[in-house]
Protein backbone atom coordinates (compact mmCIF):
# COMPACT_ATOMS: atom_id res chain seq x y z
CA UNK A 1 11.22 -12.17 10.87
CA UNK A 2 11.77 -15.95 11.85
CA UNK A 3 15.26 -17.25 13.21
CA UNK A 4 17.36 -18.27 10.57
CA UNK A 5 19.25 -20.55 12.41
CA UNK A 6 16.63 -23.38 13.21
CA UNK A 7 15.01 -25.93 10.16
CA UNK A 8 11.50 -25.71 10.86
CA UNK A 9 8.61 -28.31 9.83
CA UNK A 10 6.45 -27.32 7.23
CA UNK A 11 3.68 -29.20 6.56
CA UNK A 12 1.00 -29.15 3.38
CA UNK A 13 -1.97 -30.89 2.24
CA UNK A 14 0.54 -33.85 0.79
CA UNK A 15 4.20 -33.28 2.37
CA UNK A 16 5.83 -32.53 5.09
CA UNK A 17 9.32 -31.28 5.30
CA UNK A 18 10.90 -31.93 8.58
CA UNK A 19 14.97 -31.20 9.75
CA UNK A 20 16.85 -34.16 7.81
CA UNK A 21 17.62 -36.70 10.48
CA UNK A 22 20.74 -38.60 10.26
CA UNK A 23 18.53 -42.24 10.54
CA UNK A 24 17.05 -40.45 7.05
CA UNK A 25 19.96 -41.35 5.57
CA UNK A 26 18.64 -45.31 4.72
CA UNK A 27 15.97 -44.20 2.27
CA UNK A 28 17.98 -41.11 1.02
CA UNK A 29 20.44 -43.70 -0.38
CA UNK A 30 17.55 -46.03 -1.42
CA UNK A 31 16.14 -42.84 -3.53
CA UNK A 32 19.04 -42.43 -5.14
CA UNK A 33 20.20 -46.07 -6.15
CA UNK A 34 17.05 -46.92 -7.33
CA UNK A 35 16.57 -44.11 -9.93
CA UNK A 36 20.27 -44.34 -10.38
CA UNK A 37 20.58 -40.75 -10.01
CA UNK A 38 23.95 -41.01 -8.93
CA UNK A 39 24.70 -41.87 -12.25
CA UNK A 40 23.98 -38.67 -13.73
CA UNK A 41 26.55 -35.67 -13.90
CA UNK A 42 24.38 -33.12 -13.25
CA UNK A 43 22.11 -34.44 -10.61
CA UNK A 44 24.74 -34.03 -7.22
CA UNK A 45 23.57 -37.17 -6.10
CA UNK A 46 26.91 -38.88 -6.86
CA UNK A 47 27.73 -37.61 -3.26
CA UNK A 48 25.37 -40.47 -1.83
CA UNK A 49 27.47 -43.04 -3.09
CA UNK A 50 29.92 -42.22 0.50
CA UNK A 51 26.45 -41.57 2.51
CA UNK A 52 28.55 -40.57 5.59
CA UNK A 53 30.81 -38.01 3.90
CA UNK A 54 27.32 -36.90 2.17
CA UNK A 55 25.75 -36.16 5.12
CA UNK A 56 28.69 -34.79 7.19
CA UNK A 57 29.19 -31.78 4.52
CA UNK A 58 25.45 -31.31 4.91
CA UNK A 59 26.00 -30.71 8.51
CA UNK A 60 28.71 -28.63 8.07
CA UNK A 61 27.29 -26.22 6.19
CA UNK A 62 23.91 -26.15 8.58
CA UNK A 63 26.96 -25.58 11.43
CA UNK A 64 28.08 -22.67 9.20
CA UNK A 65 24.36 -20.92 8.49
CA UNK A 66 25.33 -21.75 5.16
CA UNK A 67 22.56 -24.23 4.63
CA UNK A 68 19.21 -25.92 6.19
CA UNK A 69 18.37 -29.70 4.96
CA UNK A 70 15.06 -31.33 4.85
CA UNK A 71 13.67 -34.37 4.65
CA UNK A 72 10.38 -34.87 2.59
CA UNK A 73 7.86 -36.66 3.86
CA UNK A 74 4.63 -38.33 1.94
CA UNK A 75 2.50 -40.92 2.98
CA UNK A 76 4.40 -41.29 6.17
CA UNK A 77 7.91 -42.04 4.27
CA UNK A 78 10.84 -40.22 3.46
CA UNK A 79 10.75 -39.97 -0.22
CA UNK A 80 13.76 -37.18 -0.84
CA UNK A 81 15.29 -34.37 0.26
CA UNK A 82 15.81 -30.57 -0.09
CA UNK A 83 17.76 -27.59 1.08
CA UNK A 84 17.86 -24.20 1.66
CA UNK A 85 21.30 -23.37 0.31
CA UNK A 86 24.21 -20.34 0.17
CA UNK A 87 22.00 -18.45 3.11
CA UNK A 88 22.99 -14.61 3.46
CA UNK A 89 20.33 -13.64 6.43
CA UNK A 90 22.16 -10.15 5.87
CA UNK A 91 21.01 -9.47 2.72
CA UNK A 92 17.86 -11.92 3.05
CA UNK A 93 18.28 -14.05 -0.06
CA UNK A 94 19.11 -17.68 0.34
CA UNK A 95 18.95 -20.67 -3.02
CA UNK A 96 16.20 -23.40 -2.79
CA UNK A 97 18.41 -26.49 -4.26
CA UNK A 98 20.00 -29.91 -3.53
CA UNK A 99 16.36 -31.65 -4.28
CA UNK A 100 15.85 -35.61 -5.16
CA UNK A 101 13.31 -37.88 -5.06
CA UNK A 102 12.45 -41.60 -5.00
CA UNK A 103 11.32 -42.27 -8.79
CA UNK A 104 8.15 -43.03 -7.37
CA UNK A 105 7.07 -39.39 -6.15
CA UNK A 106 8.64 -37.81 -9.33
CA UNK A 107 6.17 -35.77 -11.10
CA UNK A 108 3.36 -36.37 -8.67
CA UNK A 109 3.19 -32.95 -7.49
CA UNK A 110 5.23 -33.92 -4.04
CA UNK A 111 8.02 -31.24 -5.30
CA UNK A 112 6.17 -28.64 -6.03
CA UNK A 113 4.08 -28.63 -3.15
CA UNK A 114 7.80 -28.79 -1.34
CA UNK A 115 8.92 -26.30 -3.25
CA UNK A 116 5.78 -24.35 -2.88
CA UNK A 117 6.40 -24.31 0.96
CA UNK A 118 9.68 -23.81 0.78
CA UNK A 119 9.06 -20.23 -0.46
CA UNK A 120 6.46 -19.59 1.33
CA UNK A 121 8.33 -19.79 4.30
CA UNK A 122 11.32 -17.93 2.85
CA UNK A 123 9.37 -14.70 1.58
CA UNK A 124 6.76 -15.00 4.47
CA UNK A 125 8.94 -16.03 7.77
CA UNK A 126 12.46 -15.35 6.56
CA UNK A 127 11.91 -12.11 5.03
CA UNK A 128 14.01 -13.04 1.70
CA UNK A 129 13.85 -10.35 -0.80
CA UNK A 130 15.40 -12.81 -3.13
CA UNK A 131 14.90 -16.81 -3.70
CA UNK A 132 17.57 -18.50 -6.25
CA UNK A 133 16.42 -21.71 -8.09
CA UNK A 134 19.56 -23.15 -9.76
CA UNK A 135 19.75 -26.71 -12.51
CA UNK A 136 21.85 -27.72 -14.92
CA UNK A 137 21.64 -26.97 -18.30
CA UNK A 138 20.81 -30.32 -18.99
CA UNK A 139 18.76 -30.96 -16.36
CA UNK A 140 15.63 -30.69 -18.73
CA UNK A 141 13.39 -32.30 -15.44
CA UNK A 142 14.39 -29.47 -13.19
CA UNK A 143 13.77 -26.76 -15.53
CA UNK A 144 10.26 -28.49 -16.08
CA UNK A 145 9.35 -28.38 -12.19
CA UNK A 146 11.22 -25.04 -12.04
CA UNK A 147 8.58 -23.55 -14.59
CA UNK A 148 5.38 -25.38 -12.82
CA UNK A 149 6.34 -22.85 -10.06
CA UNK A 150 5.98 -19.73 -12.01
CA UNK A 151 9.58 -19.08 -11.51
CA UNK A 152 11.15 -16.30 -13.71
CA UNK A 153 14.27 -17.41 -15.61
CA UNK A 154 17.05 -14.90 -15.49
CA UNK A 155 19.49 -16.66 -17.22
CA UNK A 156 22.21 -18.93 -18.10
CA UNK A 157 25.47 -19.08 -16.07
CA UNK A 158 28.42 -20.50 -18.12
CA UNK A 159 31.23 -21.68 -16.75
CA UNK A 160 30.13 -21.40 -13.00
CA UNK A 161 31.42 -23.78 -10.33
């Protein structure tokens, strides 16, 4: 079983997904503003509106082993991000979440080759026995991607969070 500690690079025929630098932050905020994803409730974007307090709770939850960030990369350019989130190496599950991407990546198959290697590495190197993919009921693009996967839908959690 790989180190759960460390964010490594995984790279596919289209993306790579590197650790999330802090100079990333530039085109992070450029993703959002120009889809105005920050704008929407359910996207968790809003948070890149204060970029530094954004990325200063992502680092304190990689401090904790809570969470690992990434920074996609396509055509040489960071185009979004994702995370593995809520990490419990003890009982090997972990959430694949906190995913955006510049408009102009968006349903060109950059997520779910992320996505695709994002699991790969959790079931294969990490040993999860469980992967969580979590979106808003509303969130009617998520749940799109979420089913290009092959994911399994277990349900609905109300009132949550």
């Amino acid at each position: 079983m790989s180190d759960w500690r460390g964010t490594p690079t995984l790279s596919g025929r289209h993306v790579t997904l590197r650790p999330l630098a802090d100079d990333d932050l530039p085109a992070l905020v450029e993703a959002a503003r120009a889809d105005d994803l920050w704008d929407t409730f359910y996207a968790n974007v809003s948070q890149l509106k204060q970029p530094d307090q954004w990325l200063a709770a992502v680092r304190r939850d990689e401090a904790a082993d809570r969470a690992r960030a990434f920074a996609v990369v396509h055509d040489g350019a960071v185009v979004g991000t994702t995370r593995y989130l809520r990490m419990a190496e003890p009982h090997r599950r972990l959430e694949v979440g906190g995913t955006f991407y510049a408009r102009r990546v968006q349903r060109t198959g950059v997520n779910t080759e992320a996505k695709r290697l994002l699991l790969a590495n959790a079931f294969d190197a990490l040993g999860c026995v469980c992967v969580q993919l979590r979106t808003d009921a509303l969130n009617r693009r998520s749940q799109v991607a979420i089913e290009r996967l092959g994911a399994t839908r277990d349900g609905v959690l109300r009132g949550h969070q």
